[in-house]
N, C-alpha and C. Protein backbone atom coordinates (compact mmCIF):
# COMPACT_ATOMS: atom_id res chain seq x y z
N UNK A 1 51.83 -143.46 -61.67
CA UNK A 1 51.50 -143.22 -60.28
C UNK A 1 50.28 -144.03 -59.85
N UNK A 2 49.68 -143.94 -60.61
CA UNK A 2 48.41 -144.89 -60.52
C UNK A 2 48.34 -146.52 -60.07
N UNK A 3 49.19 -147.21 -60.97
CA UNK A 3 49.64 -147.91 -60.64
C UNK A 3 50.28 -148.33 -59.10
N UNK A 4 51.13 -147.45 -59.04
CA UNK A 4 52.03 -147.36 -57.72
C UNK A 4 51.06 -147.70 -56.57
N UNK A 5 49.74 -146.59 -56.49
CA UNK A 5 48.98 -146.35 -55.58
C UNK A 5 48.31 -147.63 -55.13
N UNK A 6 47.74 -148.25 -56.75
CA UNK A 6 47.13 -149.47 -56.14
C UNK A 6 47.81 -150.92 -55.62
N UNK A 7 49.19 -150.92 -56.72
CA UNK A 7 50.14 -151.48 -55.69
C UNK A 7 50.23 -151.87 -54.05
N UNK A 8 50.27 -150.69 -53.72
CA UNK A 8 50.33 -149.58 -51.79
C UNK A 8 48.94 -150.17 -51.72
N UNK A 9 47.96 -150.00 -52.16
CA UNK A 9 46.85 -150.16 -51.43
C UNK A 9 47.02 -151.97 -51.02
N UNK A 10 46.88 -152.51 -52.02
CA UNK A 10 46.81 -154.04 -51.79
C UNK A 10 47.45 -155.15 -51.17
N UNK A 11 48.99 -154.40 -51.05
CA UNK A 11 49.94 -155.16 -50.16
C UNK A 11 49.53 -154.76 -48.39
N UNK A 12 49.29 -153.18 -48.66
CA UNK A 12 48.34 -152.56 -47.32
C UNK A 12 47.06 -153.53 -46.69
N UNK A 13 46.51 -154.23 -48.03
CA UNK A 13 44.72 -154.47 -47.03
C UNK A 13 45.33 -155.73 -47.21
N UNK A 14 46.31 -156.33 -47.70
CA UNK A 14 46.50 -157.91 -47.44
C UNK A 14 47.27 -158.11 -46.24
N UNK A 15 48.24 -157.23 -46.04
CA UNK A 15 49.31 -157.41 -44.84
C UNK A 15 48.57 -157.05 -43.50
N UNK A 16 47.22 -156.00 -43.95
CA UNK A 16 46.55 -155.55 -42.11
C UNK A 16 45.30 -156.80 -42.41
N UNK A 17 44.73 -157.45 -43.33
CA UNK A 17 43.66 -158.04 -43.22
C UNK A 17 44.27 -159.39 -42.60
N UNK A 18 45.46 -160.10 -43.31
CA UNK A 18 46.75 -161.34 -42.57
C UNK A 18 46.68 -160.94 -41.13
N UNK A 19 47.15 -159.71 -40.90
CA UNK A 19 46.83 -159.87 -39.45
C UNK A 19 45.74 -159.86 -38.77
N UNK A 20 44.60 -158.97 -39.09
CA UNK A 20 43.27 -159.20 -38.42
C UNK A 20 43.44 -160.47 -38.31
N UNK A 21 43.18 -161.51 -39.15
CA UNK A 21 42.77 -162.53 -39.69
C UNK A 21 43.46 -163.61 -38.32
N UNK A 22 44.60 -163.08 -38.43
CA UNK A 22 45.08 -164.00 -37.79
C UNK A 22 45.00 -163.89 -35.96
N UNK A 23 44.98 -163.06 -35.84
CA UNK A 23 44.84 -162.26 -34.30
C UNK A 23 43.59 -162.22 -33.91
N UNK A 24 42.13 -161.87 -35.04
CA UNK A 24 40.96 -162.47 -34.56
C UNK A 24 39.97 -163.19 -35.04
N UNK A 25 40.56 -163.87 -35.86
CA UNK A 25 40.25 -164.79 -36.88
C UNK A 25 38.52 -164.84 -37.16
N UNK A 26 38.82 -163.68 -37.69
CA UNK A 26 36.93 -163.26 -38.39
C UNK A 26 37.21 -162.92 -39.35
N UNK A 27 37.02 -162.88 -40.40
CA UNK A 27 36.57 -162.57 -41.96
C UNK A 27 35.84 -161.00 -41.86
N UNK A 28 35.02 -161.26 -41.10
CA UNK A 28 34.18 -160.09 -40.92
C UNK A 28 34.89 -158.98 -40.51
N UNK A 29 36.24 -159.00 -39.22
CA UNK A 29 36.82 -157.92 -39.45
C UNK A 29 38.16 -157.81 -40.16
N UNK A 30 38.12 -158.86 -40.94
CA UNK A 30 39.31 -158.48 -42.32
C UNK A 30 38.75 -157.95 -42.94
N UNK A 31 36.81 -158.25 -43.34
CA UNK A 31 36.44 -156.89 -44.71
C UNK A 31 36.35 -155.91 -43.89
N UNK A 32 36.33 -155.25 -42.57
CA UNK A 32 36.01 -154.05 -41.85
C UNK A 32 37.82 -153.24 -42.11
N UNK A 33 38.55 -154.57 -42.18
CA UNK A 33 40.04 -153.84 -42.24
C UNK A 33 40.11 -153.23 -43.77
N UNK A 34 39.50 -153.89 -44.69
CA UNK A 34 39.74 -153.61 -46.09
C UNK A 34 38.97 -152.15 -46.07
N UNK A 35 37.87 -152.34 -45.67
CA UNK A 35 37.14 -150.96 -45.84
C UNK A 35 37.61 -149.50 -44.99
N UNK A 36 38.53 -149.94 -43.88
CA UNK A 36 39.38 -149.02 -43.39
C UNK A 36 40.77 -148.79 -44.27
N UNK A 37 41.26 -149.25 -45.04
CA UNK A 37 42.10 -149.42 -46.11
C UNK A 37 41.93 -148.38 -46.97
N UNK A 38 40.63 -148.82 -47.61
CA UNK A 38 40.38 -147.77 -48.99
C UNK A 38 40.13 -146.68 -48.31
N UNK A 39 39.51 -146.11 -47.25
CA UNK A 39 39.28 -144.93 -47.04
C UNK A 39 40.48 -144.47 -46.56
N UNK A 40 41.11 -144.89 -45.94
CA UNK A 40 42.73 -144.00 -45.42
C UNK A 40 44.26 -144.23 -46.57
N UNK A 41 44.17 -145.45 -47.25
CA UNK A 41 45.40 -145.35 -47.92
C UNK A 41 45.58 -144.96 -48.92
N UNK A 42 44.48 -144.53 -50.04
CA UNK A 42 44.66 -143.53 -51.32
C UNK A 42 45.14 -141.89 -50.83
N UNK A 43 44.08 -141.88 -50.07
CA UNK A 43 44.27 -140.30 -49.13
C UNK A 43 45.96 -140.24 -48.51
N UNK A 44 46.55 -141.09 -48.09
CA UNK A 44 47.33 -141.32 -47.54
C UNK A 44 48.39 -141.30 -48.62
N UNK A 45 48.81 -141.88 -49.57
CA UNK A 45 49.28 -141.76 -50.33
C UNK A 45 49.32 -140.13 -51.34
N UNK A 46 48.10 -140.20 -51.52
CA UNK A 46 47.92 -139.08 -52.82
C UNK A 46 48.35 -137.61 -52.14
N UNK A 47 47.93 -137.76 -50.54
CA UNK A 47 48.35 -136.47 -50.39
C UNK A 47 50.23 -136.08 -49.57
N UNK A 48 50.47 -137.27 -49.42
CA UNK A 48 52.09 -137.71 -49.40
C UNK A 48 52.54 -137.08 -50.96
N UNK A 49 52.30 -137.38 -51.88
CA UNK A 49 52.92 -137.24 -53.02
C UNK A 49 52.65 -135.62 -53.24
N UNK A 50 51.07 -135.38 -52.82
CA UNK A 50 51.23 -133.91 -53.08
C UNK A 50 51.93 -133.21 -51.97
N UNK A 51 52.07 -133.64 -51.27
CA UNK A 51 53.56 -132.52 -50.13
C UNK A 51 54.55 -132.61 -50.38
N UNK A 52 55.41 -133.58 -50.98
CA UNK A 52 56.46 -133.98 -51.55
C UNK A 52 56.72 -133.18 -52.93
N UNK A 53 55.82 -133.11 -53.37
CA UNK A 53 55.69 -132.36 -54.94
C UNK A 53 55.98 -130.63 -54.67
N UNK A 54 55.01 -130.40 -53.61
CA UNK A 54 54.49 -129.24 -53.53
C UNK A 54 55.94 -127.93 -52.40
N UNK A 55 56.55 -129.02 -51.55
CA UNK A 55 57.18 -128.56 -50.43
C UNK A 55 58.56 -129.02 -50.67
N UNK A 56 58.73 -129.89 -51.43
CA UNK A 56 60.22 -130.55 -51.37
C UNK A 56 60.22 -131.75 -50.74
N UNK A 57 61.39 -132.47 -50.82
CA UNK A 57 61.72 -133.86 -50.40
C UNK A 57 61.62 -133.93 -49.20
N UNK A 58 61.96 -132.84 -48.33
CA UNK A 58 62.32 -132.35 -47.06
C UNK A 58 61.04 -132.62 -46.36
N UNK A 59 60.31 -132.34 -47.29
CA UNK A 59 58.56 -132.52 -46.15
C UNK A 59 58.03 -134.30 -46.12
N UNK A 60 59.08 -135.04 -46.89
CA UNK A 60 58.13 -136.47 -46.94
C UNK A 60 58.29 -136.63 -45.34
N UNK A 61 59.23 -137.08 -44.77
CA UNK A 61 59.30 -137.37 -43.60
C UNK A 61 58.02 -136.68 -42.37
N UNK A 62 58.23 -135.74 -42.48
CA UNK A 62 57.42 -134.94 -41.82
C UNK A 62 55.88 -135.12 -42.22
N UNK A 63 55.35 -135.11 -43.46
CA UNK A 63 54.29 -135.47 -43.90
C UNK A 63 54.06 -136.98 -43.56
N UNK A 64 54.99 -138.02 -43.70
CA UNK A 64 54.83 -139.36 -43.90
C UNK A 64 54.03 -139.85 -42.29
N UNK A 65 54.49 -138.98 -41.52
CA UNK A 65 54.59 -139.13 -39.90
C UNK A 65 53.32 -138.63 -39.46
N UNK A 66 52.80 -137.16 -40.02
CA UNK A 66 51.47 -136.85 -39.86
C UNK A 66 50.26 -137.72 -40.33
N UNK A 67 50.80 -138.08 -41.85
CA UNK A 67 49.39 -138.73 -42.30
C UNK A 67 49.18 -139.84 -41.83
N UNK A 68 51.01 -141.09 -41.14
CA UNK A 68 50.38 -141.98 -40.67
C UNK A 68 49.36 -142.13 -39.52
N UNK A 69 49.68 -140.87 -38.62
CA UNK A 69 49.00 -140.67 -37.44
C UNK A 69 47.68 -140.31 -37.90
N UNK A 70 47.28 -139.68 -38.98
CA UNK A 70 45.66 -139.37 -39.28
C UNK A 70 45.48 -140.69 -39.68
N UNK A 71 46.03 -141.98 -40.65
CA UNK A 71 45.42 -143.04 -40.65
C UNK A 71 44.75 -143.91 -39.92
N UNK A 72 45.90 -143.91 -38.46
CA UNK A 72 45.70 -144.53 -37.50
C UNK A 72 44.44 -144.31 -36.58
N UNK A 73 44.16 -142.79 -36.70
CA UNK A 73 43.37 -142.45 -36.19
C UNK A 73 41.89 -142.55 -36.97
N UNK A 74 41.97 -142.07 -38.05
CA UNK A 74 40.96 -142.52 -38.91
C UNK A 74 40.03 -144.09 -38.55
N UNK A 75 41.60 -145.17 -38.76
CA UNK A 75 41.30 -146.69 -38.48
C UNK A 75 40.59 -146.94 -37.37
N UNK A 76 41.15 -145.60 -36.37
CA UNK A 76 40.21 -146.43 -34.75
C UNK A 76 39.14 -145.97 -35.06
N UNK A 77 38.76 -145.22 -35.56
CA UNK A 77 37.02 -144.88 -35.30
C UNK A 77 36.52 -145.34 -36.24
N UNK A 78 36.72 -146.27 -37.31
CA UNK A 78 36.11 -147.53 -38.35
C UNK A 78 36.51 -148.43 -37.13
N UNK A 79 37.28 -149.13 -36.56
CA UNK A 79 37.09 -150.22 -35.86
C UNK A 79 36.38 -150.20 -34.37
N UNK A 80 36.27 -148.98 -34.00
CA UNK A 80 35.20 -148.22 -32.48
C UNK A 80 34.06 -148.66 -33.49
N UNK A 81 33.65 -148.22 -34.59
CA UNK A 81 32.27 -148.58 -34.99
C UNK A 81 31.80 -149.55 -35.34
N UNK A 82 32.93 -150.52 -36.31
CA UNK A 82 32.29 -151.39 -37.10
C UNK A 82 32.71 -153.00 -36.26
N UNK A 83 34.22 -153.12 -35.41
CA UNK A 83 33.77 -153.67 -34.58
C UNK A 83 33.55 -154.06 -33.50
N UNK A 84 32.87 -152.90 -32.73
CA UNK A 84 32.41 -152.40 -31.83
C UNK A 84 33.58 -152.92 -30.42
N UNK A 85 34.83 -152.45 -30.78
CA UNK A 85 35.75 -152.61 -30.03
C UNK A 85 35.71 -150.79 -29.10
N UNK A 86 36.28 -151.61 -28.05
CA UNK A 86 36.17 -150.23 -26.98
C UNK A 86 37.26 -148.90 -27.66
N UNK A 87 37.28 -147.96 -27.00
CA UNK A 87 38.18 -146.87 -27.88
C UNK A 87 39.88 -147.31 -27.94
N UNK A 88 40.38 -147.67 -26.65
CA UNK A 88 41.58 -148.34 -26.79
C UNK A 88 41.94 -149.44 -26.95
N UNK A 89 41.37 -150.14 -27.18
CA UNK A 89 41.42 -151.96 -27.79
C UNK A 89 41.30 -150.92 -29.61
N UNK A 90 40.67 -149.94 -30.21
CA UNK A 90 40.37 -149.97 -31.59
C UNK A 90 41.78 -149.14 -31.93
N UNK A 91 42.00 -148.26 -31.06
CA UNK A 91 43.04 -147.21 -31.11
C UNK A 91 44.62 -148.63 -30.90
N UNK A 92 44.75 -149.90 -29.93
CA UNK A 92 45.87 -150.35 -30.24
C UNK A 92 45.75 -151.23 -31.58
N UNK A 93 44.21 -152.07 -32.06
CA UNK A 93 44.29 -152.35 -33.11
C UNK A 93 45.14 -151.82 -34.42
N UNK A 94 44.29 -150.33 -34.66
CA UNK A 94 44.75 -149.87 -35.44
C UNK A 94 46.28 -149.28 -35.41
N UNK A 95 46.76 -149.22 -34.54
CA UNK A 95 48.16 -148.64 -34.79
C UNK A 95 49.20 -150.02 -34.75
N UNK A 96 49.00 -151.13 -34.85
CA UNK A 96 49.58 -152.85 -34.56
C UNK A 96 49.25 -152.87 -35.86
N UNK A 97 48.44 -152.67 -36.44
CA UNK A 97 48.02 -153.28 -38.03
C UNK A 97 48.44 -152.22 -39.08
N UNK A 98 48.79 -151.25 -38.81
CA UNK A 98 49.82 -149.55 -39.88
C UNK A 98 50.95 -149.75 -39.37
N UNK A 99 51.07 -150.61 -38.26
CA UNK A 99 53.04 -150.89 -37.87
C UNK A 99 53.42 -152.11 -38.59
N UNK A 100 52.34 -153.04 -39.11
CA UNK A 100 52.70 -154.39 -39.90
C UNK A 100 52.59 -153.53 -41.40
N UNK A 101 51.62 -152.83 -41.77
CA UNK A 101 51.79 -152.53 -43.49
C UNK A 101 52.82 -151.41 -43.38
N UNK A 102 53.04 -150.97 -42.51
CA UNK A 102 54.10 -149.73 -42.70
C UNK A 102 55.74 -150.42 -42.32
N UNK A 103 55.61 -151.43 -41.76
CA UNK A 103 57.40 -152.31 -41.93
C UNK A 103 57.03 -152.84 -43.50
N UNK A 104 55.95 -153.53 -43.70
CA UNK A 104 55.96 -154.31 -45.03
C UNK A 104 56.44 -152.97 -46.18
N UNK A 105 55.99 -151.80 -46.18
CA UNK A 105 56.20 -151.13 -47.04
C UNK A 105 58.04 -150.76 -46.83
N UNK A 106 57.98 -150.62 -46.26
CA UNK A 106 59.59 -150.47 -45.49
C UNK A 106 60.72 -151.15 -46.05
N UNK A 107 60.48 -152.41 -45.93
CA UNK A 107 61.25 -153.39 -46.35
C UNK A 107 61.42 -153.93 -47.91
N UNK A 108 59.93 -153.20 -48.03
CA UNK A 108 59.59 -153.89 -50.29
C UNK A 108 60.18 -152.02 -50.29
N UNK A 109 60.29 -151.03 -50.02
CA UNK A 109 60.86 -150.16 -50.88
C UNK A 109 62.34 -150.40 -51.24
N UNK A 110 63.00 -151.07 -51.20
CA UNK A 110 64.25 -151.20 -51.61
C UNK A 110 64.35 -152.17 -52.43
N UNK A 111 63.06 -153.06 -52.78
CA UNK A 111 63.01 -153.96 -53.74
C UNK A 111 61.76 -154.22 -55.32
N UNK A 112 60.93 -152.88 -54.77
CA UNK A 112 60.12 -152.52 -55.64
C UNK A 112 60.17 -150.83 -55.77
N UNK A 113 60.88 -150.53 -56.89
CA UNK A 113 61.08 -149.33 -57.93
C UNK A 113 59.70 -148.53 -57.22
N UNK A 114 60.19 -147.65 -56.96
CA UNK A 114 58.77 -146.42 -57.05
C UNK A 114 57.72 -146.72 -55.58
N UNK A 115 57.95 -147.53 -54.90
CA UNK A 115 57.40 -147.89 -53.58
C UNK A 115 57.36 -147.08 -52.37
């Protein structure tokens, strides 16, 4: 599982940092994207697996949908702070950059085991 997680994390801060990167081509807020990364996608993960574990298969969906929305939300108020984007410029950031790692994850689960 461990594995798995850091897997998820890295294709996560490469696929949202590619896009920062490319959309506002600062470095500075690709490491602000990485550091919004680690704080929302272990959490994001670990507690996906524990609802899934805990509730049945039946709850991934339902869980998968909540926690993305706490990520997203999480992400805008790291990017409201760090770079000092207004509340809805940070709020469409962040939900444009969990719609690029969340197709990327989308598309590699049918080609990476355990994804």
């Amino acid at each position: 599982m461990l594995l798995t997680l850091l897997v998820c994390l890295v294709l996560t801060a490469a696929a949202e940092g590619l896009a920062m990167l490319l959309i506002f081509r600062s470095l500075r807020f690709v490491y602000y994207s990485l550091l919004a990364n680690l704080l929302t996608n272990p959490a994001l993960n670990v507690l996906l697996s524990l609802a899934t574990t805990l509730l049945g298969a039946s709850a991934y969906l339902p869980s998968l949908i909540l926690l993305e929305l706490a990520a997203v939300a999480a992400e805008t108020f790291v990017y409201r702070a760090l770079c000092d984007f207004m509340p809805l410029k940070a709020l469409g950031v962040s939900a444009l950059l969990n719609a690029v790692s969340f197709g990327l994850g989308l598309a590699l689960s049918g080609v990476i085991p355990g994804l």
